[in-house]
N, C-alpha and C. Protein backbone atom coordinates (compact mmCIF):
# COMPACT_ATOMS: atom_id res chain seq x y z
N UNK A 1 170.82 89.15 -19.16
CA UNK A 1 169.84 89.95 -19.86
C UNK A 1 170.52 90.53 -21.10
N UNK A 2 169.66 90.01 -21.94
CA UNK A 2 170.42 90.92 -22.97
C UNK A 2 170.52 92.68 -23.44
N UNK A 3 171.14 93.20 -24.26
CA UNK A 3 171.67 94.67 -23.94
C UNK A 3 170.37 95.66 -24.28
N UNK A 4 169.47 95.38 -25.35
CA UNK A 4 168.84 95.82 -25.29
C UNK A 4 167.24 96.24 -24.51
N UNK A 5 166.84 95.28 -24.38
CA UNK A 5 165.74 94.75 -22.77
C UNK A 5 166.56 95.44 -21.82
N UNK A 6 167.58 95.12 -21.32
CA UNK A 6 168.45 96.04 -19.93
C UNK A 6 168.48 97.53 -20.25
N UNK A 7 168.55 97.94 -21.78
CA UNK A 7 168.82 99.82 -21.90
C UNK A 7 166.94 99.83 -21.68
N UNK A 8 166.08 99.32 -21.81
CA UNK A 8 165.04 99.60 -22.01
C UNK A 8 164.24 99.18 -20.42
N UNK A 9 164.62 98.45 -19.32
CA UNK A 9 164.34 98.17 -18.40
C UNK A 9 164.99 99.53 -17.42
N UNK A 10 166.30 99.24 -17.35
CA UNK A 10 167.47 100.18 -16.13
C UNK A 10 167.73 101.31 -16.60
N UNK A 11 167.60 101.80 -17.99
CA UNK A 11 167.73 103.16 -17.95
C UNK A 11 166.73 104.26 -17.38
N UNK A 12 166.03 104.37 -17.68
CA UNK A 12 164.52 104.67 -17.23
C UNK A 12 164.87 104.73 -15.24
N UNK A 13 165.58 103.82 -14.89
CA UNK A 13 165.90 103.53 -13.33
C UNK A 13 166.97 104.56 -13.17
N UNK A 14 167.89 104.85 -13.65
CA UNK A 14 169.35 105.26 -13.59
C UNK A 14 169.15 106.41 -14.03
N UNK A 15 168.68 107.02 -14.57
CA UNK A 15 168.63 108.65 -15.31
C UNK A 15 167.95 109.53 -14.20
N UNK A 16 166.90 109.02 -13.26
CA UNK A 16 167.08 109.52 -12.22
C UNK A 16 168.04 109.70 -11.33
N UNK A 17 168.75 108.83 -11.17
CA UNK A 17 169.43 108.87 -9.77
C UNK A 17 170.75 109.16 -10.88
N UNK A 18 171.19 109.59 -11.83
CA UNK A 18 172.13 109.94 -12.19
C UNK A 18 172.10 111.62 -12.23
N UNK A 19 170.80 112.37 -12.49
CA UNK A 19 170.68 113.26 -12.66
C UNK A 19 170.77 113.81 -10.67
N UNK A 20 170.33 113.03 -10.16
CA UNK A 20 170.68 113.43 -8.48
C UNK A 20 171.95 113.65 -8.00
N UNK A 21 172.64 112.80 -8.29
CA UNK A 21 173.85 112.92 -8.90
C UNK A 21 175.16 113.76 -9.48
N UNK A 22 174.18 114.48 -10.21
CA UNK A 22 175.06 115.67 -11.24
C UNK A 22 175.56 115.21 -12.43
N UNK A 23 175.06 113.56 -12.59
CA UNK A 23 175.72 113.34 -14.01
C UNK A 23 174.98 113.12 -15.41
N UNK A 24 175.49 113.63 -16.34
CA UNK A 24 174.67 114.24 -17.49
C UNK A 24 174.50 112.98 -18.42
N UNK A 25 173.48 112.99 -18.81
CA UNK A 25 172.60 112.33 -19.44
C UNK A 25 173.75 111.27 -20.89
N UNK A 26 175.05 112.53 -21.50
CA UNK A 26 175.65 110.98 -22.39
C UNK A 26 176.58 110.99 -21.57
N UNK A 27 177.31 111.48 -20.38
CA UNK A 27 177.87 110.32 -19.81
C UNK A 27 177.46 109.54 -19.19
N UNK A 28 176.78 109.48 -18.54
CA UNK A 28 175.44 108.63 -18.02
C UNK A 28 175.60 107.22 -19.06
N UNK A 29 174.55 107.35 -20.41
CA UNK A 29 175.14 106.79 -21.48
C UNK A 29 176.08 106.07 -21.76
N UNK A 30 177.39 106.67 -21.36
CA UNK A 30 178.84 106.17 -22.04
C UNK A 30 179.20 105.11 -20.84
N UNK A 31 178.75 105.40 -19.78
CA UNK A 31 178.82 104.81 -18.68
C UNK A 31 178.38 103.16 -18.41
N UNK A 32 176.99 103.26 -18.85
CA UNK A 32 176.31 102.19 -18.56
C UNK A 32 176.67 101.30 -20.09
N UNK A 33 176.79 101.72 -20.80
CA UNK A 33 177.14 101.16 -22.12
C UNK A 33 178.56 100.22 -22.22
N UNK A 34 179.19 101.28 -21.61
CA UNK A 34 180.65 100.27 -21.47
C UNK A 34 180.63 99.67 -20.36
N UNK A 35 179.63 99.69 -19.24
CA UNK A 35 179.80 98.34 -18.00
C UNK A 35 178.98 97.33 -18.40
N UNK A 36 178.27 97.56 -19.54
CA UNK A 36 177.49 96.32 -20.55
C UNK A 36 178.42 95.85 -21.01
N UNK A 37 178.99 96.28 -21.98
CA UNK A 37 180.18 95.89 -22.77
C UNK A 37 180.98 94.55 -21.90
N UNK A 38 180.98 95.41 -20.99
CA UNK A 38 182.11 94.56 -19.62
C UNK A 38 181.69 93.27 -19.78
N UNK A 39 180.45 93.59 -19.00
CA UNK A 39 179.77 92.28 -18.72
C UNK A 39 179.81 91.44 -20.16
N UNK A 40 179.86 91.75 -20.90
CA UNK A 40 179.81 90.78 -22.12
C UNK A 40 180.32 90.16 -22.16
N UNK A 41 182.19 90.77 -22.09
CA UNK A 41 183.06 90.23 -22.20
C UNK A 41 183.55 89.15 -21.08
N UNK A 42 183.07 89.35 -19.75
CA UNK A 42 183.73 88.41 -18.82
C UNK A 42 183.19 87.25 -18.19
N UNK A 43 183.46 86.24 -17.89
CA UNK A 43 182.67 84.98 -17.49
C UNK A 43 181.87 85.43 -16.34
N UNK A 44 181.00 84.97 -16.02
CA UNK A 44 180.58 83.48 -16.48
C UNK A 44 179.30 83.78 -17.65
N UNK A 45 179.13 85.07 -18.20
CA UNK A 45 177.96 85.23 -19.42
C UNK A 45 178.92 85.36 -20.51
N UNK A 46 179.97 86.20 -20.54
CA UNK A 46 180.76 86.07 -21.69
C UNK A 46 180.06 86.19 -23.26
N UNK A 47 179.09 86.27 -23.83
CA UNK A 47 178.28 86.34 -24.78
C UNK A 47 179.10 86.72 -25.91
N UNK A 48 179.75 88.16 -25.78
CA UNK A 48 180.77 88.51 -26.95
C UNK A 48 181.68 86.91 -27.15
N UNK A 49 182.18 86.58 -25.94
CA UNK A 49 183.51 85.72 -26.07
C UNK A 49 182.79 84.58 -27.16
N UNK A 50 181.99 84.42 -26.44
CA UNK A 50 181.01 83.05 -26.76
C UNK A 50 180.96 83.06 -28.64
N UNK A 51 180.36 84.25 -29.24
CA UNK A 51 180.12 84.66 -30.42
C UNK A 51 181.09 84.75 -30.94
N UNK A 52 182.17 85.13 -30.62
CA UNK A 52 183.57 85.28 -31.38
C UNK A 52 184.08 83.67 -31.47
N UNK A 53 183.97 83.02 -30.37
CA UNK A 53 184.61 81.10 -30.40
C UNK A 53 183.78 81.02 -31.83
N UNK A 54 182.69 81.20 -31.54
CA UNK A 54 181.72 80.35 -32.98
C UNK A 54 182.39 80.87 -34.10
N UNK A 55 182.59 82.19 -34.18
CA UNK A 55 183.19 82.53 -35.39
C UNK A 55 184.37 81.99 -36.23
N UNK A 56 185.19 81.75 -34.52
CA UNK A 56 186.74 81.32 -35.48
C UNK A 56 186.89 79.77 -35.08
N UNK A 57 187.57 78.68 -35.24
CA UNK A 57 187.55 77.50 -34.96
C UNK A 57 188.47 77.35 -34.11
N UNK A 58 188.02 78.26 -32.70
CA UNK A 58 189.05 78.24 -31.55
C UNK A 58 188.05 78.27 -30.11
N UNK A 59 188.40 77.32 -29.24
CA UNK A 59 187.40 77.38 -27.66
C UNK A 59 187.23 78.94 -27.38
N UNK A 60 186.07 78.90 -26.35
CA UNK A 60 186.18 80.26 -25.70
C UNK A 60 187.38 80.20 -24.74
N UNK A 61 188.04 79.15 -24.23
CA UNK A 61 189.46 79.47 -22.98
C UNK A 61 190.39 79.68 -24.38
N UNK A 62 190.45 79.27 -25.89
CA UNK A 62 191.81 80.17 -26.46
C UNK A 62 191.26 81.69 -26.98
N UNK A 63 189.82 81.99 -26.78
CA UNK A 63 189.47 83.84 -26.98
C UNK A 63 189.78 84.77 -25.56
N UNK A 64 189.88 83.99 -24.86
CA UNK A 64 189.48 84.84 -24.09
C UNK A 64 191.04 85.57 -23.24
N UNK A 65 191.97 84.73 -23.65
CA UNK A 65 193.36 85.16 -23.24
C UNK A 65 193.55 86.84 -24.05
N UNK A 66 192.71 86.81 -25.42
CA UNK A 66 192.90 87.25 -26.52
C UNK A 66 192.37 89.07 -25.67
N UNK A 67 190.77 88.12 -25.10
CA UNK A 67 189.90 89.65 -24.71
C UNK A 67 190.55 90.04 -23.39
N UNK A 68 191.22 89.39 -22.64
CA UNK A 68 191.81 89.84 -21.34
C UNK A 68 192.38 91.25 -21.25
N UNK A 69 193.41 91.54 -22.03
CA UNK A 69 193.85 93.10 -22.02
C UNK A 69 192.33 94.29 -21.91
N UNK A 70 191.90 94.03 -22.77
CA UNK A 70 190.61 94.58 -23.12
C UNK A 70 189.72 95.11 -21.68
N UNK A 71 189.38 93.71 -21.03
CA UNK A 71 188.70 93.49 -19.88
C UNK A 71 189.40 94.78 -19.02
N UNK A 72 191.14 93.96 -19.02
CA UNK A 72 191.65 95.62 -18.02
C UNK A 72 191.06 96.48 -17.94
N UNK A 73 191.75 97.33 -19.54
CA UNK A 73 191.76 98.74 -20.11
C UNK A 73 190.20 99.10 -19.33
N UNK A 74 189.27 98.40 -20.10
CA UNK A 74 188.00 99.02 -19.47
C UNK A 74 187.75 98.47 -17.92
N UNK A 75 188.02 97.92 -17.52
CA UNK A 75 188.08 98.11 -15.89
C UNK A 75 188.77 99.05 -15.27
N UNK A 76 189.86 99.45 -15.09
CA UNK A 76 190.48 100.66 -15.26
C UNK A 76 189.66 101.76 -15.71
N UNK A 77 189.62 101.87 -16.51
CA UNK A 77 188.73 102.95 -17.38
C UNK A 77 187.18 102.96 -17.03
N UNK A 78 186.73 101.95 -16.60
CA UNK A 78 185.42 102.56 -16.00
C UNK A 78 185.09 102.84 -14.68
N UNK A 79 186.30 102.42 -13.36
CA UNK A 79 186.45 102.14 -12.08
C UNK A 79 187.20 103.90 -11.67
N UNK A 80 187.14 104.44 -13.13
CA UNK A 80 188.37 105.54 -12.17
C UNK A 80 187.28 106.83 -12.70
């Protein structure tokens, strides 16, 4: 799904049960934004990766060594 249809489908879903929760509305936000992000970046939708191959005259398996650190940081960073 793409990012915008999904903020416009699941948010509306999630702002409830985030506010049940105790969690405030832009982290909420910052939240779901960067586990989009995620998803962009990692197979098997990869979409960022995908868009960046087209850009440079390199496969998505030589971008994606590139986005791997990345993937961490925010796995890490959104898991904790």
């Amino acid at each position: 799904m793409e990012i915008y249809p999904a903020i416009v489908v699941e948010v509306p879903l999630l702002v409830p049960l985030g506010a049940a929760y105790g969690i405030g509305p832009i982290r909420l936000g910052i939240i779901f934004l960067a586990n989009m992000e995620l998803g962009y970046l990692t197979p098997p939708v990869g979409l960022n990766v995908l868009m960046s191959s087209l850009q440079v005259p390199k496969t998505g398996g030589e971008v994606l060594p590139a986005v791997l650190p990345v993937v961490v940081v925010m796995s890490v960073r959104c898991c904790s």
